[in-house]
Protein backbone atom coordinates (compact mmCIF):
# COMPACT_ATOMS: atom_id res chain seq x y z
CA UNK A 1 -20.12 -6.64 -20.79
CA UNK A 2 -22.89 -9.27 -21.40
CA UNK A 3 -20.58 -12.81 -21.50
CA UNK A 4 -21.15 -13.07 -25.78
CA UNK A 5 -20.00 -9.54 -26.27
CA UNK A 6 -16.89 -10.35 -24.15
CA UNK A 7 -16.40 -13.49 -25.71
CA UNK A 8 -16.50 -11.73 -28.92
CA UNK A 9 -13.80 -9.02 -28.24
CA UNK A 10 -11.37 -11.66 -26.57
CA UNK A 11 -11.59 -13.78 -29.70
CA UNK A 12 -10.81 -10.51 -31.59
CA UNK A 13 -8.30 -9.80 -28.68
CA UNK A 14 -6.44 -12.79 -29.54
CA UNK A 15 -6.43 -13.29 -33.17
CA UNK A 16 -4.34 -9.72 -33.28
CA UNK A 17 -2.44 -10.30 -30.35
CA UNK A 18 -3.76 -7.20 -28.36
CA UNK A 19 -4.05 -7.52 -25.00
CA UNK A 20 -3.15 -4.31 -23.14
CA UNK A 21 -6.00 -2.41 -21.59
CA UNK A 22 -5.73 0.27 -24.07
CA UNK A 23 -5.57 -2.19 -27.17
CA UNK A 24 -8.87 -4.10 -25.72
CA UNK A 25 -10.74 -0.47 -25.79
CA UNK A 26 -9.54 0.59 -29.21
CA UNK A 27 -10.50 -3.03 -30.19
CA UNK A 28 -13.98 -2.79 -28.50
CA UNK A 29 -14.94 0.48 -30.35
CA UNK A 30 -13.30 -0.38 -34.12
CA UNK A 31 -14.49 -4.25 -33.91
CA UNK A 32 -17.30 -4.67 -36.07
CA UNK A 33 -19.03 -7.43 -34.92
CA UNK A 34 -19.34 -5.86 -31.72
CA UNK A 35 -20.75 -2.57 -32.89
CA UNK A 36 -22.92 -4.73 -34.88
CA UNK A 37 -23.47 -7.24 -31.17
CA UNK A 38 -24.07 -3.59 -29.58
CA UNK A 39 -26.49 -1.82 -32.33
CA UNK A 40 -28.78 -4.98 -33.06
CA UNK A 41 -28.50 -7.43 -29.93
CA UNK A 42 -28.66 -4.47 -27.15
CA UNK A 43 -29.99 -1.32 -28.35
CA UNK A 44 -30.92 0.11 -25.55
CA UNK A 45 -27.46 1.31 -25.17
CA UNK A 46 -27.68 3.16 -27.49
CA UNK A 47 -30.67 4.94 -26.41
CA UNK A 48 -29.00 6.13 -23.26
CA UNK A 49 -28.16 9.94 -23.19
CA UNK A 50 -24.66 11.17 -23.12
CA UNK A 51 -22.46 14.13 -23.41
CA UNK A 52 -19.90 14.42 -26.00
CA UNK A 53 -16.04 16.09 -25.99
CA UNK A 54 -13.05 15.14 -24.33
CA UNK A 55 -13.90 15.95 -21.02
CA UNK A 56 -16.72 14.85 -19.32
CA UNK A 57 -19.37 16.88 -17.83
CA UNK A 58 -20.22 16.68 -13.98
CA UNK A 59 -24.17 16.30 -13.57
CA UNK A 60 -24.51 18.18 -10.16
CA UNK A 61 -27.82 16.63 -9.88
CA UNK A 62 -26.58 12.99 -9.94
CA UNK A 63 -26.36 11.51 -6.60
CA UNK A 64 -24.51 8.46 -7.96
CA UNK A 65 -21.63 9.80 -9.45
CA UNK A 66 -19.73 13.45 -8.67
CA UNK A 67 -16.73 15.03 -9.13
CA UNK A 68 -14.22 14.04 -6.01
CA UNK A 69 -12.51 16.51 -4.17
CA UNK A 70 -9.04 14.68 -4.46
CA UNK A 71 -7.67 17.62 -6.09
CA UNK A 72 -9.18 20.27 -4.44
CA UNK A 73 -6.83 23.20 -3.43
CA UNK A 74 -4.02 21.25 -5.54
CA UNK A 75 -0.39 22.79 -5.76
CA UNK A 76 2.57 22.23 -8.28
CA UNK A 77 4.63 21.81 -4.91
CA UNK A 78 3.63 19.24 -2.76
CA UNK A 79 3.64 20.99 1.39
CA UNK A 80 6.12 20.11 3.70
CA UNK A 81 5.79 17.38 6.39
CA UNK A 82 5.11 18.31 9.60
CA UNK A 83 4.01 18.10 13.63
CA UNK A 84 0.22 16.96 13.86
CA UNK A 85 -1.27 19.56 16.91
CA UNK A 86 -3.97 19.62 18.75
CA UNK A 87 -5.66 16.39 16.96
CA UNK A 88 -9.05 14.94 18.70
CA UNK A 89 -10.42 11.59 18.30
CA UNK A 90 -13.07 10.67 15.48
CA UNK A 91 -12.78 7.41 17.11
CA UNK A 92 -11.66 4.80 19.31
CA UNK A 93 -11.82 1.06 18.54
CA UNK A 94 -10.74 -2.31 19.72
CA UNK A 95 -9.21 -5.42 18.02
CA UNK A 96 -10.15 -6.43 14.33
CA UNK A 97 -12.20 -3.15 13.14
CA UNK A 98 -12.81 -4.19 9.54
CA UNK A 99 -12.77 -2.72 6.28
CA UNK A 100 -16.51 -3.20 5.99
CA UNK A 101 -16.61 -1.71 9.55
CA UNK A 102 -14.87 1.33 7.79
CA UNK A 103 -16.80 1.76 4.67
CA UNK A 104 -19.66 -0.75 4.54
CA UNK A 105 -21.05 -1.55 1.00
CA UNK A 106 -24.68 -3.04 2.31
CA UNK A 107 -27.88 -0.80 2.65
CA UNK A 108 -28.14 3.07 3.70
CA UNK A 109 -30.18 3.51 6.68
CA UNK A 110 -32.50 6.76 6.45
CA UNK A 111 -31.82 7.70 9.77
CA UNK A 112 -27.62 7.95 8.93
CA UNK A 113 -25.92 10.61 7.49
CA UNK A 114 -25.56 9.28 3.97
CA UNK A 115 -29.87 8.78 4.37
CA UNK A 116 -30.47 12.01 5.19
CA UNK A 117 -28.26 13.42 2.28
CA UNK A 118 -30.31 11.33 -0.41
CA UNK A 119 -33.74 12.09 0.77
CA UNK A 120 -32.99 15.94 0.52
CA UNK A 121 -31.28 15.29 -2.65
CA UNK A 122 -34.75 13.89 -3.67
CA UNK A 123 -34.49 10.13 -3.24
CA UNK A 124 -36.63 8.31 -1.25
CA UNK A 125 -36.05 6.03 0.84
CA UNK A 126 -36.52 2.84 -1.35
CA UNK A 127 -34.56 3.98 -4.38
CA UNK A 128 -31.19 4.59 -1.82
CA UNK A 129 -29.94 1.35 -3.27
CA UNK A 130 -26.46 0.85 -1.18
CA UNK A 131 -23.31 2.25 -0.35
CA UNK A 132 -21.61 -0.19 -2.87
CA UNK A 133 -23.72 0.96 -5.73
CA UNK A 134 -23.27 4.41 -4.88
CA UNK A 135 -19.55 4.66 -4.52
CA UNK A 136 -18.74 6.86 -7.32
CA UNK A 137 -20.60 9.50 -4.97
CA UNK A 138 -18.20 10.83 -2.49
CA UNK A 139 -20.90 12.75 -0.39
CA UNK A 140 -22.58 9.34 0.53
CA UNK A 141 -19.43 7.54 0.70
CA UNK A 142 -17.81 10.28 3.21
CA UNK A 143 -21.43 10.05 5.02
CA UNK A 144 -21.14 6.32 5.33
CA UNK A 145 -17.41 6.11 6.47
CA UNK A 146 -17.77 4.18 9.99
CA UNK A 147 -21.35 4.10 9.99
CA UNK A 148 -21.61 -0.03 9.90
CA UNK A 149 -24.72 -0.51 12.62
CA UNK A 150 -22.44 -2.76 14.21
CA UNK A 151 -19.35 -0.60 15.04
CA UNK A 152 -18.47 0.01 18.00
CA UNK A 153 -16.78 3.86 18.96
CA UNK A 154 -15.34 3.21 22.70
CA UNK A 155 -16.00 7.01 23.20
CA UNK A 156 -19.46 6.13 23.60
CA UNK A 157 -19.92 3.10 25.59
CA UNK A 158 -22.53 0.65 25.33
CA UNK A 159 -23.55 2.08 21.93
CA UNK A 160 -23.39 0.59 18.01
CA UNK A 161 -23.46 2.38 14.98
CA UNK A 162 -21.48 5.42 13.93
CA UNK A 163 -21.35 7.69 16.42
CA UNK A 164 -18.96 9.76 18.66
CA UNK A 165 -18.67 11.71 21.34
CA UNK A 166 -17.75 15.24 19.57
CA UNK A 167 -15.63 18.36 21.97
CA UNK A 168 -15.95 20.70 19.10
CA UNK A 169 -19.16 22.79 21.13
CA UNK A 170 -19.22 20.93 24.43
CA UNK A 171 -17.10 20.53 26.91
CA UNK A 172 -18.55 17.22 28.10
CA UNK A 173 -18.80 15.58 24.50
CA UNK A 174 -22.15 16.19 22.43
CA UNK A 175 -22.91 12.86 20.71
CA UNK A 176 -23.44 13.09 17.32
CA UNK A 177 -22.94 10.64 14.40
CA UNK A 178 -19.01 10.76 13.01
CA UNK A 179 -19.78 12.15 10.10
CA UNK A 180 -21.59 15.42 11.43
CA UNK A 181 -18.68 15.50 14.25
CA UNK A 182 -16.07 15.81 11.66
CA UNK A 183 -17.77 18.42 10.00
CA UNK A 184 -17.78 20.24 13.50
CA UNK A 185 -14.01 19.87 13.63
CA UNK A 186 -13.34 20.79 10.07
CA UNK A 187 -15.12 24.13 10.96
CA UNK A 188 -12.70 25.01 13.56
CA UNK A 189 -9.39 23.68 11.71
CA UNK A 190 -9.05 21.02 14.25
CA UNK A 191 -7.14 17.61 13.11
CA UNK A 192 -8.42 14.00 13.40
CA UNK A 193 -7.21 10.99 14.43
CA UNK A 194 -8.41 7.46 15.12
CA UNK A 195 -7.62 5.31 17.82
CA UNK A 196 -7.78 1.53 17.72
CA UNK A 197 -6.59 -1.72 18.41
CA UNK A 198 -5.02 -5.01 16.87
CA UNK A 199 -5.78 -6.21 13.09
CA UNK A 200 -7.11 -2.62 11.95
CA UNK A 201 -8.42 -2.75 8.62
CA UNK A 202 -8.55 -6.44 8.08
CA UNK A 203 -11.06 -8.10 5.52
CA UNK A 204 -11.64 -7.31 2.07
CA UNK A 205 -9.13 -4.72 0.06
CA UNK A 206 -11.70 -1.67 0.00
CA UNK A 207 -10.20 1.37 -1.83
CA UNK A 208 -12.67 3.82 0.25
CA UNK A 209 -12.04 2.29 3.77
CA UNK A 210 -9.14 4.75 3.13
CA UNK A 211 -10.77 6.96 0.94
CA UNK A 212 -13.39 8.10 3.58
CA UNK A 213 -11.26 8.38 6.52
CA UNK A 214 -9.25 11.27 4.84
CA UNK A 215 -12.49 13.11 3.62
CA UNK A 216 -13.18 12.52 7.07
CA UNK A 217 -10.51 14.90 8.05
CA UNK A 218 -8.06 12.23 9.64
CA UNK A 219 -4.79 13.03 9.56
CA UNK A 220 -3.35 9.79 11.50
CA UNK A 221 -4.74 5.98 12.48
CA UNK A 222 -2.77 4.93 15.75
CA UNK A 223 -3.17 1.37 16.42
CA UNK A 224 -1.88 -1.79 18.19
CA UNK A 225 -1.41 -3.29 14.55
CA UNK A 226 -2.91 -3.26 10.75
CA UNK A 227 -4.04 -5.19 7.86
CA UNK A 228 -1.36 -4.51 5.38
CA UNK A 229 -3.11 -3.46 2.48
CA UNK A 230 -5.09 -1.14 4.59
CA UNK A 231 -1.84 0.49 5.66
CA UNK A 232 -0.62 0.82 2.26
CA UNK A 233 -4.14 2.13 0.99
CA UNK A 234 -4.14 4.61 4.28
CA UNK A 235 -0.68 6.18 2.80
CA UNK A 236 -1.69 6.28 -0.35
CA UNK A 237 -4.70 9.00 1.27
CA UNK A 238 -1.99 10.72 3.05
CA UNK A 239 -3.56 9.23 5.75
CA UNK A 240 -0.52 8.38 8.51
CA UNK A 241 -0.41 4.98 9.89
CA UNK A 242 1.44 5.20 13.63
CA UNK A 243 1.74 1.85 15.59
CA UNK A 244 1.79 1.42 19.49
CA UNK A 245 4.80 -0.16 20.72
CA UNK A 246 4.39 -3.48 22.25
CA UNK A 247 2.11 -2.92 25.52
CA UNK A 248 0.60 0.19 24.98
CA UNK A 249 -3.39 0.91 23.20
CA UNK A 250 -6.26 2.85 24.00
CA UNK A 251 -6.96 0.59 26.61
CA UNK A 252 -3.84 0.62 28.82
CA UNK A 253 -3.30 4.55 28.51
CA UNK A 254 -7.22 4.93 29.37
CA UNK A 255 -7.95 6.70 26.55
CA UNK A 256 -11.72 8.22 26.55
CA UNK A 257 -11.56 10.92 23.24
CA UNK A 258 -11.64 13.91 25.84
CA UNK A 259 -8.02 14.27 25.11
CA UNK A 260 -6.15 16.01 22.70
CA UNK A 261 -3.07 14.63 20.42
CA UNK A 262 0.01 15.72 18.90
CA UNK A 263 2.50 13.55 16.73
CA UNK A 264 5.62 14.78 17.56
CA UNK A 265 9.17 14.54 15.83
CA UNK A 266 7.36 14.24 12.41
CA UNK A 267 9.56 16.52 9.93
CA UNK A 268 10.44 16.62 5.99
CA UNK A 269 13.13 14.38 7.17
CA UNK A 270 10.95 11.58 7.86
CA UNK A 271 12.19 8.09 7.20
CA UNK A 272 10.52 4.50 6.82
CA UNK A 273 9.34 3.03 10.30
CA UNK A 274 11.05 5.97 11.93
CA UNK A 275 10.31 6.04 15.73
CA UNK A 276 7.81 9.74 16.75
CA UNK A 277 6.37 10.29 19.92
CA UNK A 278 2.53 10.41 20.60
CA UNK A 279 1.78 13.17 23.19
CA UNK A 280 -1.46 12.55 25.22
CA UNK A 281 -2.84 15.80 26.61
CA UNK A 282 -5.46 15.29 28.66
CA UNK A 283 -9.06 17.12 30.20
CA UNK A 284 -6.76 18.26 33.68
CA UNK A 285 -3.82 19.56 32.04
CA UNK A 286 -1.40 16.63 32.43
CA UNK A 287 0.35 14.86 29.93
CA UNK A 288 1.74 11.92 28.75
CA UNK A 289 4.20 11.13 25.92
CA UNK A 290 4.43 7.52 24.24
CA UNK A 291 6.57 5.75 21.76
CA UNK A 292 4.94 5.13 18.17
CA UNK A 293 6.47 3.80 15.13
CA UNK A 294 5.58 5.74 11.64
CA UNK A 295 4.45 2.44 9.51
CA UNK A 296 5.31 3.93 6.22
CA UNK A 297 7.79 1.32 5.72
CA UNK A 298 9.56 2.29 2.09
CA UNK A 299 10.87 5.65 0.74
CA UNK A 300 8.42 5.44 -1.88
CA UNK A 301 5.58 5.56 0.54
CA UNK A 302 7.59 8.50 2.53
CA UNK A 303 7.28 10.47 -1.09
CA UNK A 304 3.19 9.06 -1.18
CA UNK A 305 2.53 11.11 1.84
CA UNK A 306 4.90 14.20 0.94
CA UNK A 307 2.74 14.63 -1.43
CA UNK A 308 -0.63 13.97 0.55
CA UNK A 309 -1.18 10.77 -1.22
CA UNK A 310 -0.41 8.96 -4.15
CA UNK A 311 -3.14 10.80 -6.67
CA UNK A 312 -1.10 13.97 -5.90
CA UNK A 313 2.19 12.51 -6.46
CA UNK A 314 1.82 10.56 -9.82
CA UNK A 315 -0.22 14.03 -11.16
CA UNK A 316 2.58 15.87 -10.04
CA UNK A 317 5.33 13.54 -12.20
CA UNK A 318 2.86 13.56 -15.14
CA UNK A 319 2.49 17.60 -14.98
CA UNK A 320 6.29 17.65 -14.45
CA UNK A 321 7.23 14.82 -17.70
């Protein structure tokens, strides 16, 4: 709100003691001076074209804001936990991978994923704007999960940006850009998982660091160590936060994303910071099995990813009150 309409509605706020989020809306639309700040001082507003009715209506067209797929497929019953089989790496990362490494909020390169998507959507180039302006769009958001120009993906040495080396069609690793690898996966039912170091997630507290890396297809994050709103936030997705005991990461297993993955002794019995085993199957057969620790660290968090996240689980108490 411009700072004399907000000043306005506090003052009104305050003289009727209403200060829950609910009161301050009620207050904003039944105050009369601020109709009166809105209909005189900023018409414009008003001029703006909007649907009516209690629901509100999805403009397929729009690539700023669309519908999320949160609840796609949704159940009464949430499923029950199990094994991860078969996983391949999206990714493999060293120390300190940031949230803004994750999901960056600066400009949208034409040549990425999340370009390409707007120009055949009809926007050109210099109307793209930026990820952060755009987040209320999950197909540029899921486009522009780990594609910061300065990330590094170990499964493609020498290399920055958001790429990968994807086994979907090739043997040898076609390299592709994450995004259009995961979509390869997702084809043939294959689960993701991402591979990384010390301090993953660190930086800011952004909400689709997470977000994107479960549209992504992830199922798990395996690191040396995270950022500990990042590893609540990756719950809440029904992402699955594993850490490597002390010793182990990518690095000392010489891990190159040709391997596959399973996360073994995961059940519907699974309790906080419960020890699993990470089996490492790799291109000539052998394999290897290593100690992780499952960081969901409270019960709550266990009932968070029961239900594949926590947008599941509170709909599912709300449906069930």
């Amino acid at each position: 709100l411009p700072p004399r309409m907000m000043l306005t509605l506090l003052a009104y706020c305050y003289s009727t003691n209403r200060f829950s989020s609910e009161d301050v809306v009620r207050s904003l639309t039944e105050n009369a001076t601020v109709r009166y700040i809105c209909a005189h001082h900023y018409p414009k507003w008003n001029e703006i074209p909007a649907s009516t009715g209690d629901v509100y209506q999805w403009d397929a067209s729009s690539t700023y804001i669309q519908e999320p797929p949160f609840f796609q497929n949704f159940d009464l019953r949430p499923s029950i936990i199990g094994e991860i089989r078969g996983a391949r790496a999206l990714g493999i990362f060293g120390d300190s991978v940031t949230t803004d490494h994750i999901s960056p909020a600066g400009s949208i390169k034409p040549v990425s994923p999340a370009g390409k998507y707007l120009v055949q959507n009809g926007v050109s180039p210099e109307e793209f704007n930026s990820y952060g302006s755009r987040r209320g769009n999950d197909r540029v958001m899921t486009r522009g999960t780990f594609a910061n120009v300065r990330i590094k993906n170990l499964m493609v040495a020498g290399t920055e940006g958001g790429v990968t080396r994807c086994f979907a069609n090739s043997a040898s690793g076609e390299v592709m850009p994450i995004y259009d690898a995961s979509v390869a996966y997702k084809a043939q039912g294959t689960s993701l998982v991402i591979l990384a170091g010390h301090e993953y997630g660190t930086g800011s507290s952004r909400d689709w660091a997470a977000k994107g890396t479960a549209l992504l297809g992830a199922r798990a994050v395996i690191a040396q160590s995270f950022e500990r709103i990042h590893r609540s936030n990756l719950v809440g997705m029904g992402v699955l936060p594993l850490q490597f005991k002390e010793g182990a990461n990518p690095a000392t297993l010489k891990l190159n994303g040709s391997e596959t993955f399973d996360v073994l002794g995961l059940s519907d019995r699974l309790e906080p910071q419960q020890d699993l085993a990470l089996r490492i199957t790799r291109t000539d057969g052998s394999s290897q099995e290593v100690p992780v620790t499952c960081r969901i660290d409270t019960p709550i968090e266990v009932d968070y990813y029961r239900h594949g996240g926590i947008l599941a689980y509170v709909l599912r108490q709300l449906l069930q009150a």
